[in-house]
C-alpha atoms as a PDB file:
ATOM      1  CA  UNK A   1       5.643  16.550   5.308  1.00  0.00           C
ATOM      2  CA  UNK A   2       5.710  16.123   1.542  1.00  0.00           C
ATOM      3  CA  UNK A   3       6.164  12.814   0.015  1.00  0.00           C
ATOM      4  CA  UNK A   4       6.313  10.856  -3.577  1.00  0.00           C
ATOM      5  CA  UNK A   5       6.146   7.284  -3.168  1.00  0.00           C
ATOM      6  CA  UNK A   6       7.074   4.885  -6.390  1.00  0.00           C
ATOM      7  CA  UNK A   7       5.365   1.522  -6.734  1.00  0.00           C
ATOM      8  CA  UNK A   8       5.448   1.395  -2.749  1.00  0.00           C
ATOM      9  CA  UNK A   9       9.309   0.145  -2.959  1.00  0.00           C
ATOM     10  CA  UNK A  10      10.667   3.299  -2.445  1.00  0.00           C
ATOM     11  CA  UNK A  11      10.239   6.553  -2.576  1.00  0.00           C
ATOM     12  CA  UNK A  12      11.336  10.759  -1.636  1.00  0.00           C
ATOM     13  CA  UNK A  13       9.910  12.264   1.927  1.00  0.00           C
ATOM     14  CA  UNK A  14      11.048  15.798   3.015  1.00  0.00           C
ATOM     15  CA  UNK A  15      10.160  17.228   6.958  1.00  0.00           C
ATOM     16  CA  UNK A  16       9.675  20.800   7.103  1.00  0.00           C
ATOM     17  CA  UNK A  17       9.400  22.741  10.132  1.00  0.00           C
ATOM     18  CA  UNK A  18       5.386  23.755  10.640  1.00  0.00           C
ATOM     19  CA  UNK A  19       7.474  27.214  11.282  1.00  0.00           C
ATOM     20  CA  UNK A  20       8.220  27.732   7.540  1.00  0.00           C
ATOM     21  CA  UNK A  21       5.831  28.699   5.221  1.00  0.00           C
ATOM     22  CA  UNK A  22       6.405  26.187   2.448  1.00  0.00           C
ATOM     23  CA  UNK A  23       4.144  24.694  -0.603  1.00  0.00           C
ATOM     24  CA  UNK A  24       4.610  21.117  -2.794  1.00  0.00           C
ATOM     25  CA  UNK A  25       5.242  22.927  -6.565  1.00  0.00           C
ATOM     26  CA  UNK A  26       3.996  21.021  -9.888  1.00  0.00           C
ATOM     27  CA  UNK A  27       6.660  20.767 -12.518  1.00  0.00           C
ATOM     28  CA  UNK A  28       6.161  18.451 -15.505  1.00  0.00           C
ATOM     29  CA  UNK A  29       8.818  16.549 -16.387  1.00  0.00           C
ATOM     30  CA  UNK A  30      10.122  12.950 -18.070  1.00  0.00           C
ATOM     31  CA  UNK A  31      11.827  12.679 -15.048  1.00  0.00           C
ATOM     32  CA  UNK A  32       9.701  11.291 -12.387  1.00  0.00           C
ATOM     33  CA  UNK A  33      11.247  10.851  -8.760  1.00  0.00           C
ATOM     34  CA  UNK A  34      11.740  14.456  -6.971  1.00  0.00           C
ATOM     35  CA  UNK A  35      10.023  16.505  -4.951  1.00  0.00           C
ATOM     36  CA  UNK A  36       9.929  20.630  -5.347  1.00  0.00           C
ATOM     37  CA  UNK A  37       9.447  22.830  -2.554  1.00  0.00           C
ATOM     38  CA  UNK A  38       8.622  26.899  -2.164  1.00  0.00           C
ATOM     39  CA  UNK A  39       9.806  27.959   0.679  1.00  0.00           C
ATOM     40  CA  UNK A  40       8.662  31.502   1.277  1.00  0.00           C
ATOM     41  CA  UNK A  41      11.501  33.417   2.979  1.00  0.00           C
ATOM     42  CA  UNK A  42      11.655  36.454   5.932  1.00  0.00           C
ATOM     43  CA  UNK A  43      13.514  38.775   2.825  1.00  0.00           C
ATOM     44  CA  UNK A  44      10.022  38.006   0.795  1.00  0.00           C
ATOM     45  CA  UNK A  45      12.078  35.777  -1.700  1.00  0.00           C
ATOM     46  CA  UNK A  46      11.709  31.792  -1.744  1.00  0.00           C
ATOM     47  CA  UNK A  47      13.912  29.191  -2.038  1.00  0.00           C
ATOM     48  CA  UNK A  48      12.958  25.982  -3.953  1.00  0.00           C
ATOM     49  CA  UNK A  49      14.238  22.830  -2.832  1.00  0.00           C
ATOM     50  CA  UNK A  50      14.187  19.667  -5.491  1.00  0.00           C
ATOM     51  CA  UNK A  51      14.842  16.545  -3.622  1.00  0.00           C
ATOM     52  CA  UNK A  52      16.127  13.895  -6.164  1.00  0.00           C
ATOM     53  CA  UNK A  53      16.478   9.912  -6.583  1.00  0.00           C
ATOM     54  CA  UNK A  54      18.237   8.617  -9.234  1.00  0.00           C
ATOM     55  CA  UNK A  55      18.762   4.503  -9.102  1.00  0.00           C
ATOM     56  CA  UNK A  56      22.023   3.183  -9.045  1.00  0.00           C
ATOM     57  CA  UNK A  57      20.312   1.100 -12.105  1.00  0.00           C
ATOM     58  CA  UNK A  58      19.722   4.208 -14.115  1.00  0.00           C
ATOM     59  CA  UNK A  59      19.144   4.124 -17.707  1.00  0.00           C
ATOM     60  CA  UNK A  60      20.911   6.484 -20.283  1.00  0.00           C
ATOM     61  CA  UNK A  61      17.767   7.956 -21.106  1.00  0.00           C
ATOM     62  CA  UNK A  62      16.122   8.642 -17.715  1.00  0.00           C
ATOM     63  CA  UNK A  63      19.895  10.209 -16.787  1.00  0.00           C
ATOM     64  CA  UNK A  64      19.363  12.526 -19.927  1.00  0.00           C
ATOM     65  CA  UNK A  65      15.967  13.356 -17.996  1.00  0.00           C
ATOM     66  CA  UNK A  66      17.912  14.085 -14.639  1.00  0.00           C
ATOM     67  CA  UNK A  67      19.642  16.391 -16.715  1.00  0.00           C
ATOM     68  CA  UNK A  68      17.246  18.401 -18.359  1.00  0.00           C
ATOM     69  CA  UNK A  69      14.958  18.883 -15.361  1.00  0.00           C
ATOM     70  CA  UNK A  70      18.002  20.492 -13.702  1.00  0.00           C
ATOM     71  CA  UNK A  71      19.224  22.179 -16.113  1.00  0.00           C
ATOM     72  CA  UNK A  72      15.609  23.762 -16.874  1.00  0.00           C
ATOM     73  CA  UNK A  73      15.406  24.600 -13.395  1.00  0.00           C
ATOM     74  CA  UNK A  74      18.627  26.354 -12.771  1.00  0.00           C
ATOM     75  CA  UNK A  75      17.516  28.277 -15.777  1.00  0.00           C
ATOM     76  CA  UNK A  76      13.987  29.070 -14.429  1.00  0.00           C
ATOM     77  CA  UNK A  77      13.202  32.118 -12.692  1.00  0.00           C
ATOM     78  CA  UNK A  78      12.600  29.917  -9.321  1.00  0.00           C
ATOM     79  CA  UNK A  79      14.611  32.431  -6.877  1.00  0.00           C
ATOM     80  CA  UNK A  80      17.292  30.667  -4.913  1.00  0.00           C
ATOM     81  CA  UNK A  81      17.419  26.811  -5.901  1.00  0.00           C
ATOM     82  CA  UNK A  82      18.598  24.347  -3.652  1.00  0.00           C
ATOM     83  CA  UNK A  83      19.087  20.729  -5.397  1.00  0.00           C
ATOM     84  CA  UNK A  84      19.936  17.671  -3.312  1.00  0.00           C
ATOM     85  CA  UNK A  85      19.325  14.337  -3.083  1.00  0.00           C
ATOM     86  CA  UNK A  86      20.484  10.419  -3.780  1.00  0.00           C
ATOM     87  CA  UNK A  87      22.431  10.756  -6.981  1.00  0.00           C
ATOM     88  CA  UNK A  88      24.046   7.615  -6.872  1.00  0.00           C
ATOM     89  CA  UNK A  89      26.877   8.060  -8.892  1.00  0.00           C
ATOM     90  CA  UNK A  90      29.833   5.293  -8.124  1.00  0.00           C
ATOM     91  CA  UNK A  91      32.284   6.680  -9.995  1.00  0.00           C
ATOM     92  CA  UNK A  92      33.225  10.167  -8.892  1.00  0.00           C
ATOM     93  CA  UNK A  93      36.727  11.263  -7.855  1.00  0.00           C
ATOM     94  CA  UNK A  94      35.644  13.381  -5.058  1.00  0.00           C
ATOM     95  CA  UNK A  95      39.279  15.006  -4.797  1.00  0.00           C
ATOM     96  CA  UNK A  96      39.243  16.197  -8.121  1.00  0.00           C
ATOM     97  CA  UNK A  97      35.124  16.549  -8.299  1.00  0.00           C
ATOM     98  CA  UNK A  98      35.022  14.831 -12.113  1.00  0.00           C
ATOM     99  CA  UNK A  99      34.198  11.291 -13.051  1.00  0.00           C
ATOM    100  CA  UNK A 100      36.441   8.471 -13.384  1.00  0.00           C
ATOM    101  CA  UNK A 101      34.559   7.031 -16.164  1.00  0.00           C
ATOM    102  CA  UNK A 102      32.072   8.696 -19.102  1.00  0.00           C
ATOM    103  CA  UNK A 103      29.436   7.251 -17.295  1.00  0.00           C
ATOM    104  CA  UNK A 104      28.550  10.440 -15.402  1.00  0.00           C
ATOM    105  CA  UNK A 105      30.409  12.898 -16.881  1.00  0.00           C
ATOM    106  CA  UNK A 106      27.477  15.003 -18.122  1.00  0.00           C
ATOM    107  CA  UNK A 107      26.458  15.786 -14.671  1.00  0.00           C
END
């Protein structure tokens, strides 16, 4: 079990199976609430898995942070990269995938 826990409101907790060979990795970043995972696979490559929470109360700048950390980590040599999480983004058109307002827009 891996955890990050924020002011003890709230916080990100991932279960992983005892079976899989998996460490907690260290990535700096202005953006603060995510977990990353190495998961070592049976092909001797890994996948890493970033949890995310962004609050629906999101500023402009620690959305800019979302950003970055992503985009730095889709261009990272990390191996396979799995991101998911609680994005909570209101305004998304999920039959066209695009926002319905700017607010969003540079995810």
């Amino acid at each position: 079990m891996f955890s990050f826990l924020r002011q003890m409101t709230r916080g990100i907790i991932v279960h992983v199976s005892q079976d899989l060979l998996c460490k907690q990795l260290n990535y700096d970043s202005n953006f603060s609430e995510f977990i990353l995972l190495e998961i070592a696979c049976k092909d001797n490559t890994t996948l890493t898995v970033g949890v995310f929470y962004r609050s629906p109360c999101s500023t402009a700048e620690n959305d800019s942070d979302l950003f970055a950390l992503i985009s730095r980590l889709c261009t990272a040599k990390v191996g396979n990269l799995l991101c998911l999480g609680d994005f909570n983004w209101p305004n998304i058109d999920w039959s066209t995938w695009t926002p319905s307002s700017k607010n969003g827009s540079e995810f």
